[in-house]
N, C-alpha and C. Protein backbone atom coordinates (compact mmCIF):
# COMPACT_ATOMS: atom_id res chain seq x y z
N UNK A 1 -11.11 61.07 -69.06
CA UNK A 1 -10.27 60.15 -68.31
C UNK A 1 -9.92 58.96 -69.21
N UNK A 2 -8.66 58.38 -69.08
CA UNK A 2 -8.13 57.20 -70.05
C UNK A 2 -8.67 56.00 -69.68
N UNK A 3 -9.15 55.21 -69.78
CA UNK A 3 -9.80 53.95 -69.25
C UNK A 3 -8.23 53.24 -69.66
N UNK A 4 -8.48 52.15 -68.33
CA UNK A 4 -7.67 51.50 -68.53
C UNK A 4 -6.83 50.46 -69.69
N UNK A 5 -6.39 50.39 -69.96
CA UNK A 5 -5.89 49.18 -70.98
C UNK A 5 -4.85 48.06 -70.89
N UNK A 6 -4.73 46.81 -71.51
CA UNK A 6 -4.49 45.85 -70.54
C UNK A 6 -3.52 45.10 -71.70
N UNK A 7 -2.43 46.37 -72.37
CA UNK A 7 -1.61 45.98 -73.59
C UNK A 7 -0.87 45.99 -72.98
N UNK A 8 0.66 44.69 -73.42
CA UNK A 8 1.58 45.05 -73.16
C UNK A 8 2.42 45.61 -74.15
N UNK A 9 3.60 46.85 -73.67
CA UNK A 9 4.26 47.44 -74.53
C UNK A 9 4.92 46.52 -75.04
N UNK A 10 5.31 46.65 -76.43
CA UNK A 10 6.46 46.09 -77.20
C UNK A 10 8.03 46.94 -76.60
N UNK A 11 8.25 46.24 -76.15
CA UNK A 11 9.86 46.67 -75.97
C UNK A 11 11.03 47.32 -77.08
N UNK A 12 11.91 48.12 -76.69
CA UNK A 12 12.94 48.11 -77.82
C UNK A 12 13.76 47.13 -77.90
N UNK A 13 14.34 46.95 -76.66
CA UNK A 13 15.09 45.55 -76.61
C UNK A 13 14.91 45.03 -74.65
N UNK A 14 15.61 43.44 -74.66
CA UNK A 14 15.69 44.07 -72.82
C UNK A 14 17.56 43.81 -72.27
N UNK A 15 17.42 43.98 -71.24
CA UNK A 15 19.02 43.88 -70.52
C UNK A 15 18.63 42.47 -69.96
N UNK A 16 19.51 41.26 -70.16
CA UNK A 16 19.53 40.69 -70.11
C UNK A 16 20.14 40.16 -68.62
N UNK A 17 19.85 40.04 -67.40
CA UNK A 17 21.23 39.71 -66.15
C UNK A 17 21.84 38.93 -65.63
N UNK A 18 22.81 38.46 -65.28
CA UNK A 18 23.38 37.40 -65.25
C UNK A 18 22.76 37.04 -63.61
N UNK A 19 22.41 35.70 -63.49
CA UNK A 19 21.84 35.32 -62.07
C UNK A 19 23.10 35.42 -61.04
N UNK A 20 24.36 34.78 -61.65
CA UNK A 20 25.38 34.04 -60.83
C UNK A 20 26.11 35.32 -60.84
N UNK A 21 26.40 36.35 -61.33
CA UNK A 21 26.67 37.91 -61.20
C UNK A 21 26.24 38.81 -60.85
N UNK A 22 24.96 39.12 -61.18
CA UNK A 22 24.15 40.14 -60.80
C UNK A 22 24.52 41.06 -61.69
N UNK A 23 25.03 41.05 -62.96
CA UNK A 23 25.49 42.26 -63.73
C UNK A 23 24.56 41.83 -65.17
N UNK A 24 24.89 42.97 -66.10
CA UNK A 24 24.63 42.90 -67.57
C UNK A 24 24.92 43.52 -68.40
N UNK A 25 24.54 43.10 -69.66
CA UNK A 25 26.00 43.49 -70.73
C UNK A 25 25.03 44.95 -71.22
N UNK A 26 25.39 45.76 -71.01
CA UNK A 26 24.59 47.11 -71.42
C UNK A 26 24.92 47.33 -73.17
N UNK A 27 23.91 47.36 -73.72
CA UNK A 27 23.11 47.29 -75.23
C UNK A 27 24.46 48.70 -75.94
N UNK A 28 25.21 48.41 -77.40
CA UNK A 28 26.12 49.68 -77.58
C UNK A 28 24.63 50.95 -78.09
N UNK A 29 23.66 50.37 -78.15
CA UNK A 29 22.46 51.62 -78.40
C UNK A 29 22.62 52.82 -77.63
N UNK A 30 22.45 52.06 -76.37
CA UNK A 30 22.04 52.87 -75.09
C UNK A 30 23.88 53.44 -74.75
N UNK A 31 24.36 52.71 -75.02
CA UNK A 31 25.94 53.37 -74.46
C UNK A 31 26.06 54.49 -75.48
N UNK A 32 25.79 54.44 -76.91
CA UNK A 32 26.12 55.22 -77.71
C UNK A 32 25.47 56.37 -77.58
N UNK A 33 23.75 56.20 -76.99
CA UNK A 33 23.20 57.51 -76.56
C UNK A 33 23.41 58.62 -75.97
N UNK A 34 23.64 57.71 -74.59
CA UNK A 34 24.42 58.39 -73.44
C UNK A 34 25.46 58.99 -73.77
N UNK A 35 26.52 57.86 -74.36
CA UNK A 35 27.91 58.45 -74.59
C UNK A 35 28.85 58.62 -73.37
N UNK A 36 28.77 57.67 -72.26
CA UNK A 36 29.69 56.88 -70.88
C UNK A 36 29.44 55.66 -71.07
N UNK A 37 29.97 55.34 -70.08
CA UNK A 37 29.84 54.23 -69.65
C UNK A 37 29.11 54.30 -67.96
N UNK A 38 29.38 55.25 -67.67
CA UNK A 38 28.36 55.85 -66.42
C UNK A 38 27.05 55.85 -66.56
N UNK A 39 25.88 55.10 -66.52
CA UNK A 39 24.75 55.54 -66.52
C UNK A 39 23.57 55.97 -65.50
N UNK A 40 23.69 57.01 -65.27
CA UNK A 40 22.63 57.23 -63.81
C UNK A 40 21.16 56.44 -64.31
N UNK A 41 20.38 56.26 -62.98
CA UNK A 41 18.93 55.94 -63.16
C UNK A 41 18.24 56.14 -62.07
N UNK A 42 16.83 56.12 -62.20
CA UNK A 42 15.79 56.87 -60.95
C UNK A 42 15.00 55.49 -61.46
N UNK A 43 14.56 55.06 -60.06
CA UNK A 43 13.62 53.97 -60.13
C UNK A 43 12.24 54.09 -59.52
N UNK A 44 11.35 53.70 -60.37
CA UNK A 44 9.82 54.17 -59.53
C UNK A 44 9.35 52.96 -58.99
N UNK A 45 8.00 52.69 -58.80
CA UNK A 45 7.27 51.54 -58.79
C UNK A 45 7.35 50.33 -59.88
N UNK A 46 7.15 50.64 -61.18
CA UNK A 46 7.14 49.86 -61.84
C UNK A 46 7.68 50.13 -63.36
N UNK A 47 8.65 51.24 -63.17
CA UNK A 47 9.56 52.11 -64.35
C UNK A 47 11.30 51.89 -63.50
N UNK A 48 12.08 52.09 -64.70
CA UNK A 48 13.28 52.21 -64.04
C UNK A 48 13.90 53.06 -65.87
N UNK A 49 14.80 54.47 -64.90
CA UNK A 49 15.26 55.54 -66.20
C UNK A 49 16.25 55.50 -66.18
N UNK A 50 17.18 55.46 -67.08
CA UNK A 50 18.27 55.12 -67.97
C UNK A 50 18.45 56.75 -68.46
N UNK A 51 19.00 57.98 -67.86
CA UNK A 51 19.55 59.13 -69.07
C UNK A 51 21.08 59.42 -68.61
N UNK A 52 20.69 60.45 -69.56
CA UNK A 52 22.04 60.51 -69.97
C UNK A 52 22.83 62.14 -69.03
N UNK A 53 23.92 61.71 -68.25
CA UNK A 53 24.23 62.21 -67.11
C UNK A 53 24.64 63.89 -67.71
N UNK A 54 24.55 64.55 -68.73
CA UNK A 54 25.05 65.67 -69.33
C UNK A 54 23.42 66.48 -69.52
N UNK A 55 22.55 65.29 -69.28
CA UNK A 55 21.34 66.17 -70.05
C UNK A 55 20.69 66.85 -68.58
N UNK A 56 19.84 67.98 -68.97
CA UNK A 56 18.98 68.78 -68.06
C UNK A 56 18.23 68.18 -67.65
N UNK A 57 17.63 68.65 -66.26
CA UNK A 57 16.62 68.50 -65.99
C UNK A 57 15.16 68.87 -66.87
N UNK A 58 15.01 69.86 -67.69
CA UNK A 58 14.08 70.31 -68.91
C UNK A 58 14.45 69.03 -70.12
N UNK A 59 15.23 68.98 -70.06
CA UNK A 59 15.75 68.01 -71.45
C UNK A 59 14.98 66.81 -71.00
N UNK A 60 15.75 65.95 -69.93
CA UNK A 60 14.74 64.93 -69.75
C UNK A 60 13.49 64.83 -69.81
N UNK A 61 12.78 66.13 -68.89
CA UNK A 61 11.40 66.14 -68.53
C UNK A 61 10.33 66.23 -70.27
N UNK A 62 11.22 67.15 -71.24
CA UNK A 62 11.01 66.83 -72.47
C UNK A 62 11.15 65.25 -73.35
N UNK A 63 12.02 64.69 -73.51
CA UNK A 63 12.06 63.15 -73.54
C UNK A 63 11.05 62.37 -73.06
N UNK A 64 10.68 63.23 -71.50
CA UNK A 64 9.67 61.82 -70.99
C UNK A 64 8.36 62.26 -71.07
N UNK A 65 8.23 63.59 -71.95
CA UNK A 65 6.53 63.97 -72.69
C UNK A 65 6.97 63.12 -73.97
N UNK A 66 7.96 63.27 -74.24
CA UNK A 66 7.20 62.35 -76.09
C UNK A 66 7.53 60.97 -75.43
N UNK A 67 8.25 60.31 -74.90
CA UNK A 67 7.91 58.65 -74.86
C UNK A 67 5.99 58.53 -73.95
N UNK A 68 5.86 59.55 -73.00
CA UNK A 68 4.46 59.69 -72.72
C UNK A 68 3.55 59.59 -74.23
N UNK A 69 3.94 60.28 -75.18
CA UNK A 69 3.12 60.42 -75.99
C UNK A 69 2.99 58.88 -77.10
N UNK A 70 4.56 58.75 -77.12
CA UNK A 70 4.60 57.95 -78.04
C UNK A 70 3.86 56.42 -77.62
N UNK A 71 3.80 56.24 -76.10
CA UNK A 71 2.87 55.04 -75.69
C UNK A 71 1.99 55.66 -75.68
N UNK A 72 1.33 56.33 -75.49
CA UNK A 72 0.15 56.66 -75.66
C UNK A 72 -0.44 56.21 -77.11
N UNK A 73 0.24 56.84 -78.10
CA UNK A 73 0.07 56.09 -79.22
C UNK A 73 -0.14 55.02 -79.50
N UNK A 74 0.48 54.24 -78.80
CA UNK A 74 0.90 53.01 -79.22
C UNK A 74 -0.39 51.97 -78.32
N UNK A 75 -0.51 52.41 -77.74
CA UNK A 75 -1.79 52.06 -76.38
C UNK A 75 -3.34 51.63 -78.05
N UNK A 76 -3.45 53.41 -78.56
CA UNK A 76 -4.83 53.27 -79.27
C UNK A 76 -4.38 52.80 -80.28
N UNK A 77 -3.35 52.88 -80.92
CA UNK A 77 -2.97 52.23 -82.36
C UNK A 77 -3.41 50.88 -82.50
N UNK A 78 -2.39 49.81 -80.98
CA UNK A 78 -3.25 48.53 -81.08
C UNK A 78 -4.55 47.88 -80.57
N UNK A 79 -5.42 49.25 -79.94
CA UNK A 79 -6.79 49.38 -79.43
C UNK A 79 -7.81 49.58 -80.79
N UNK A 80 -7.34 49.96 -81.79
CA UNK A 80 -8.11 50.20 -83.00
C UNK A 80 -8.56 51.56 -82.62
N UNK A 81 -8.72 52.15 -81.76
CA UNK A 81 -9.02 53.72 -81.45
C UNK A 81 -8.74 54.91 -81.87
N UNK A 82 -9.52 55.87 -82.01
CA UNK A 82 -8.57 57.05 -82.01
C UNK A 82 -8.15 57.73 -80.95
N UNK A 83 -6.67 58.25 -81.27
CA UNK A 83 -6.19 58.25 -79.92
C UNK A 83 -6.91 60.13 -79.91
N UNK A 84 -7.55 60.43 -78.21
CA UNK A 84 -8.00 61.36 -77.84
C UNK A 84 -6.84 61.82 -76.27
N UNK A 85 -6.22 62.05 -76.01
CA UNK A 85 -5.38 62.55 -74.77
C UNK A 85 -6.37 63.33 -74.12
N UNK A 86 -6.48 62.56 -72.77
CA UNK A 86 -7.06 63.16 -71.53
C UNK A 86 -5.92 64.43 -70.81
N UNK A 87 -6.32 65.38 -71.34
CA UNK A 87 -5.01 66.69 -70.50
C UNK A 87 -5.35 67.09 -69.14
N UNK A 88 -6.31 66.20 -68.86
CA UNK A 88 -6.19 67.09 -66.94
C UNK A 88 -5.54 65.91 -66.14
């Protein structure tokens, strides 16, 4: 089991929103990813997803094992740990 940890992620960047609008200037990263200007998103508790409206359902679900992985990484990297993945 992963014991908890109490890092915060380093961000790539953030969306910045305007109070008196309610809008924001979407990053050309993320537009260039996608490749619209349409961007769907699914919002959880305390996540909100940004893909890209052409990709699969497998495609995504692949994407969101390596960013799983890649925080994961990133969790023991600045824990000094080695990272061990709990698979159940």
């Amino acid at each position: 089991m992963l014991k908890e940890i109490k890092i915060q992620i380093e961000p790539k960047g953030y969306l910045a929103v305007s109070e008196k609008h309610r809008t924001t200037y979407m990053k050309d990263e993320i537009i260039g990813e996608v490749k619209t200007f349409r961007i769907p998103y699914i919002i959880s508790a305390k996540t909100v997803l940004l893909f890209n409206p052409k990709a699969t359902a497998q495609e995504i679900l692949d994407s969101l094992d390596i960013l799983k992985k890649a925080l994961f990484l990133r969790f023991y990297i600045q824990e000094g740990e080695n990272p061990k993945e709990d698979t159940q």
